[in-house]
N, C-alpha and C. Protein backbone atom coordinates (compact mmCIF):
# COMPACT_ATOMS: atom_id res chain seq x y z
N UNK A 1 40.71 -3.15 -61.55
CA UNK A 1 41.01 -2.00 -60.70
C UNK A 1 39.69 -1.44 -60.18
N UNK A 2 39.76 -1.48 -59.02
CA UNK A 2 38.60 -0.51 -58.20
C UNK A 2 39.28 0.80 -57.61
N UNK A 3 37.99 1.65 -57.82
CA UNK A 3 37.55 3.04 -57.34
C UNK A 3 36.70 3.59 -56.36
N UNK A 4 37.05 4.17 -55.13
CA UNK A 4 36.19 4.16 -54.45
C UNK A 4 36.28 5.24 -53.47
N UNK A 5 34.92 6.07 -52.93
CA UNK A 5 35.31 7.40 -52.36
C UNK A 5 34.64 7.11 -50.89
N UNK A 6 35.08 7.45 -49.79
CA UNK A 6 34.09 6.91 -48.44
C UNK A 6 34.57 8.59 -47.90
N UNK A 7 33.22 8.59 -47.38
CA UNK A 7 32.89 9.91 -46.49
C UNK A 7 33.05 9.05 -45.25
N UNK A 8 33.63 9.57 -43.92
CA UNK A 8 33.37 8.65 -42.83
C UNK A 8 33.31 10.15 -41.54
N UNK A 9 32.22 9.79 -41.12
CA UNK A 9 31.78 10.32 -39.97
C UNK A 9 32.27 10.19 -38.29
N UNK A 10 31.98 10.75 -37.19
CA UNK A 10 32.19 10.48 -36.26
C UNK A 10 33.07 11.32 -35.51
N UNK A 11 34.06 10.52 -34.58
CA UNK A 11 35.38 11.36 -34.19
C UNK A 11 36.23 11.35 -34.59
N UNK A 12 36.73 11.70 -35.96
CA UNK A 12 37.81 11.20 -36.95
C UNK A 12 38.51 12.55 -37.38
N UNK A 13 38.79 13.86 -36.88
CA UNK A 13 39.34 14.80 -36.99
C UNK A 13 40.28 14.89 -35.95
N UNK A 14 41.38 15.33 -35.71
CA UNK A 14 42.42 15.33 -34.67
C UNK A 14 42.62 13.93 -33.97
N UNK A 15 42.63 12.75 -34.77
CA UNK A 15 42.80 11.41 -33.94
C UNK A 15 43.80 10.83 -35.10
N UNK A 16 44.40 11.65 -35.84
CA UNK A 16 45.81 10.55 -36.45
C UNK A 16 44.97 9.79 -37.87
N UNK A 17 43.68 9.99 -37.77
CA UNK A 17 43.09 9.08 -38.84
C UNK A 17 43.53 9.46 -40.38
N UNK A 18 43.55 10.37 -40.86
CA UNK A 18 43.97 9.97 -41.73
C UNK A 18 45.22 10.21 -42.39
N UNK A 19 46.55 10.65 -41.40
CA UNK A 19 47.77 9.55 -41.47
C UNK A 19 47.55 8.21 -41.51
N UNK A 20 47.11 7.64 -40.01
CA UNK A 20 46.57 6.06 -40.34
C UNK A 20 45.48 5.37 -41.49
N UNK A 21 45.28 6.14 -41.75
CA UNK A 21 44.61 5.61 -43.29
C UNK A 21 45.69 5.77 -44.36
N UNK A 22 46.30 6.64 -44.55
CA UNK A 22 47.61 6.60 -46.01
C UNK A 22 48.10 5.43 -45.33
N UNK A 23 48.94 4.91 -43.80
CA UNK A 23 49.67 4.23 -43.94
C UNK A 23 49.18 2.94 -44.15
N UNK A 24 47.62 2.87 -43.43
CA UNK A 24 46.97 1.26 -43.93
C UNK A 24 47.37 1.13 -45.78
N UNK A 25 46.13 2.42 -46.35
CA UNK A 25 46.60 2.31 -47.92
C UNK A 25 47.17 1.48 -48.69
N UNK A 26 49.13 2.37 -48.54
CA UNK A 26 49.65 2.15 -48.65
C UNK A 26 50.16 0.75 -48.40
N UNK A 27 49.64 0.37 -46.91
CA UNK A 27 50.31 -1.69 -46.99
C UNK A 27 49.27 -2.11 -47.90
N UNK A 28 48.41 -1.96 -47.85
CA UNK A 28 47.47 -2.55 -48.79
C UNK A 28 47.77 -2.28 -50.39
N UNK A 29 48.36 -1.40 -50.95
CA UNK A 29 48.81 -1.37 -52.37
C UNK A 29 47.61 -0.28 -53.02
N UNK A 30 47.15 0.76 -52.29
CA UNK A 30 45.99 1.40 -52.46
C UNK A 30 46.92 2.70 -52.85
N UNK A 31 46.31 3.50 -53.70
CA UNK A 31 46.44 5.24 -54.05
C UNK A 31 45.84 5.51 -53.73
N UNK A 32 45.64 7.20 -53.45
CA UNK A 32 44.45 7.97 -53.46
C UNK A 32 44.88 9.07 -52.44
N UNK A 33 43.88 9.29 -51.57
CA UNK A 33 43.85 10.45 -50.85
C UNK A 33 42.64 10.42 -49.50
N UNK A 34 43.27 11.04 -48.66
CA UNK A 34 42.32 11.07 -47.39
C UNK A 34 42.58 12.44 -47.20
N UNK A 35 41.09 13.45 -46.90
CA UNK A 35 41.33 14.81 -46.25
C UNK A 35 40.33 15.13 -45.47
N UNK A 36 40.33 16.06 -44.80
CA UNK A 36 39.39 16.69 -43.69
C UNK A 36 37.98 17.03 -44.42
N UNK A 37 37.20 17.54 -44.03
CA UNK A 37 36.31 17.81 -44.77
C UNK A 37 35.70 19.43 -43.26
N UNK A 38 35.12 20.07 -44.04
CA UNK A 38 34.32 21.28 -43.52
C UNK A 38 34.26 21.05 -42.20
N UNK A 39 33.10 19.76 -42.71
CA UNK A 39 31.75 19.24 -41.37
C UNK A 39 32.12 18.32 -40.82
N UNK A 40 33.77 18.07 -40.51
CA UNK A 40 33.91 17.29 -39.60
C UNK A 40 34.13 16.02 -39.65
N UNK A 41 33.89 15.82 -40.94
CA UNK A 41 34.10 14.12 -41.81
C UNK A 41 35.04 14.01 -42.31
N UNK A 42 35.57 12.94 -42.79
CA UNK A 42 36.80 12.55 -43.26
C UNK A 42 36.48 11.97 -44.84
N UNK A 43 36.99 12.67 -46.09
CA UNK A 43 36.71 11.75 -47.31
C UNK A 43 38.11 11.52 -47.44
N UNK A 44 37.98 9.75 -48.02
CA UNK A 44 39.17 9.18 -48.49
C UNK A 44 38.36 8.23 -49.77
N UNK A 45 39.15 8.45 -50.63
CA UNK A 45 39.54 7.78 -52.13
C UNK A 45 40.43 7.14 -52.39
N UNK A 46 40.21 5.70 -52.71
CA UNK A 46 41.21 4.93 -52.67
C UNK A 46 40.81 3.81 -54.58
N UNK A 47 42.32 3.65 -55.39
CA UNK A 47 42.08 3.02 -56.28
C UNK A 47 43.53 1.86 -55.95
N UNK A 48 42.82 0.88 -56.78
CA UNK A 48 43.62 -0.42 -56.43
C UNK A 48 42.91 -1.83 -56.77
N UNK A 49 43.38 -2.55 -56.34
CA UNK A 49 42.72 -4.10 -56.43
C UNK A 49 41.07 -3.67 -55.72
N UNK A 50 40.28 -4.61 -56.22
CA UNK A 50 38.88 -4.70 -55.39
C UNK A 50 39.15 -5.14 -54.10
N UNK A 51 39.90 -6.46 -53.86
CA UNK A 51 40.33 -7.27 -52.65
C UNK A 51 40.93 -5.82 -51.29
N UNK A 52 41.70 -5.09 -51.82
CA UNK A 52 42.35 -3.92 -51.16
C UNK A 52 40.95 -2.90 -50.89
N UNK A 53 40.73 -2.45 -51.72
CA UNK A 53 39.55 -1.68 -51.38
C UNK A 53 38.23 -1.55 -50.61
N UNK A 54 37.86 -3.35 -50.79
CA UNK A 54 37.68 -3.65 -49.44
C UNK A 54 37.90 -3.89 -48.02
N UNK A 55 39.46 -4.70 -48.09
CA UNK A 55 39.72 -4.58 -46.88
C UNK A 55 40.39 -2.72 -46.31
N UNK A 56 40.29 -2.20 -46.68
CA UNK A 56 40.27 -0.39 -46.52
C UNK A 56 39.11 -0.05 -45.74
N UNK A 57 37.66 -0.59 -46.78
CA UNK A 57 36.54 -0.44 -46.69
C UNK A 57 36.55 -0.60 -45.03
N UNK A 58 36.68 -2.27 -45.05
CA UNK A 58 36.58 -2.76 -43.25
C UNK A 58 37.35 -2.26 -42.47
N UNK A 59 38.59 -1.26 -42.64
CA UNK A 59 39.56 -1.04 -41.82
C UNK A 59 38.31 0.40 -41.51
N UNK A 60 37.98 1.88 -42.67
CA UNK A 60 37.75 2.93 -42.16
C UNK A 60 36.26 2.82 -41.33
N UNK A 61 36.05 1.62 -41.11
CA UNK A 61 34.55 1.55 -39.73
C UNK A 61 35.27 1.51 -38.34
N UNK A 62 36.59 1.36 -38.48
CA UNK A 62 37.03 1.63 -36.98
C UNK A 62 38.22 2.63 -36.79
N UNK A 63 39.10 2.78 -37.61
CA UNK A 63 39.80 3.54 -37.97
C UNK A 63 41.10 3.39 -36.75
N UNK A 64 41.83 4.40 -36.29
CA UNK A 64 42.93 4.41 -35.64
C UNK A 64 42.54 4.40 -34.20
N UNK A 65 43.12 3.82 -32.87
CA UNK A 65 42.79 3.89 -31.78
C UNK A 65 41.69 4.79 -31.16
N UNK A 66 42.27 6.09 -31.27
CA UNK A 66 41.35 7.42 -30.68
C UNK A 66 39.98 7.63 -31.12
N UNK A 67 39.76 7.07 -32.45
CA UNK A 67 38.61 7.62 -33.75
C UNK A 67 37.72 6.73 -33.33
N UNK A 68 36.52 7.30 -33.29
CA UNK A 68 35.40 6.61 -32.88
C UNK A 68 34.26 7.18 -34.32
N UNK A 69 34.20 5.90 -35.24
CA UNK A 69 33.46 6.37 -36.31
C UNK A 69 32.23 6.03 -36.06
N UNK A 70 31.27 7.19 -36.39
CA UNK A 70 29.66 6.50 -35.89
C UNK A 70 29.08 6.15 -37.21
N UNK A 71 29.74 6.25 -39.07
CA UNK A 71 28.98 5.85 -39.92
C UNK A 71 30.23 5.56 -41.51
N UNK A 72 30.35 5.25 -42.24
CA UNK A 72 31.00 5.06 -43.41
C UNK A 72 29.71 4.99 -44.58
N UNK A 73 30.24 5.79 -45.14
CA UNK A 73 29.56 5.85 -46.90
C UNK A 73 30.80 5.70 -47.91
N UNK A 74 29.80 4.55 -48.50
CA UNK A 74 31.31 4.46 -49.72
C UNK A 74 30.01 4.83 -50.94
N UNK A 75 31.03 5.49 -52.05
CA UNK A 75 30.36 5.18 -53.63
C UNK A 75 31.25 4.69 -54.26
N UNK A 76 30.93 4.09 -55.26
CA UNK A 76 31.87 3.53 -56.33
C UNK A 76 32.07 5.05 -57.64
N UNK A 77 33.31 5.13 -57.92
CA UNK A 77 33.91 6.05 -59.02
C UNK A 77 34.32 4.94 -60.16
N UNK A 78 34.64 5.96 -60.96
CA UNK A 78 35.29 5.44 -62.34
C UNK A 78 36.64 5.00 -61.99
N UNK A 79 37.26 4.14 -62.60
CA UNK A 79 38.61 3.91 -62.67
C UNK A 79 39.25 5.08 -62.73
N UNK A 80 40.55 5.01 -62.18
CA UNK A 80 40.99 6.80 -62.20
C UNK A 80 42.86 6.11 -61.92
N UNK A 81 43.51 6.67 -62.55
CA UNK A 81 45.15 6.47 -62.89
C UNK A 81 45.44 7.79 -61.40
N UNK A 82 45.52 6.88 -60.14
CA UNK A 82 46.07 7.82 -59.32
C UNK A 82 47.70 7.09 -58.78
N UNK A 83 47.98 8.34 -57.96
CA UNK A 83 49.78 8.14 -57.91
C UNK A 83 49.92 7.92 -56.21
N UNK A 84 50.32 7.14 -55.77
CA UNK A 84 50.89 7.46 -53.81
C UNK A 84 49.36 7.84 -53.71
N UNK A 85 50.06 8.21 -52.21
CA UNK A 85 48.24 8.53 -51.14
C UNK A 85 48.62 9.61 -50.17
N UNK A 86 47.73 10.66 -50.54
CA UNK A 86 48.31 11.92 -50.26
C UNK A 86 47.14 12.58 -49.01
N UNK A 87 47.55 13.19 -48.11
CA UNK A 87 46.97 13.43 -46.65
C UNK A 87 46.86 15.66 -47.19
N UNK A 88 46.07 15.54 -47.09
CA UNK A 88 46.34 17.09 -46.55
C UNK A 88 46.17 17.96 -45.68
């Protein structure tokens, strides 16, 4: 099981992104959570297979049609027992 938190930058506030991130997630077999952030960034946390977490990884550098991301930071977390993938 992988753990993993990505800050993602750019134009990713009011473009559907992270609905379209729960629903990628989710096909992918991923938990976790995507939310807004202050400054305009988007953090999403995702636990699951490594294989999933990467392809997540490669999906949030381009994100949903409108979103124009200019950067992705991932860190690696601890294993973490999360439930569904929750937007707020």
């Amino acid at each position: 099981m992988a753990c993993a938190r990505f800050f993602v930058a750019g134009k990713v506030q009011g473009v559907f992104f992270r609905s379209s991130t729960r629903e990628r997630a989710l096909q992918l077999g991923l938990a976790g959570y995507a939310r807004n952030l202050a400054d305009g960034r988007v953090e999403v946390v995702a636990s699951g297979s490594a294989e999933a977490v990467a392809e997540l990884d490669a999906w949030l550098h381009h994100g949903p049609p409108a979103a124009r991301v200019a950067s992705v930071t991932r860190e690696a977390l601890p294993e973490q027992s999360l439930h569904g993938f929750a937007t707020d």
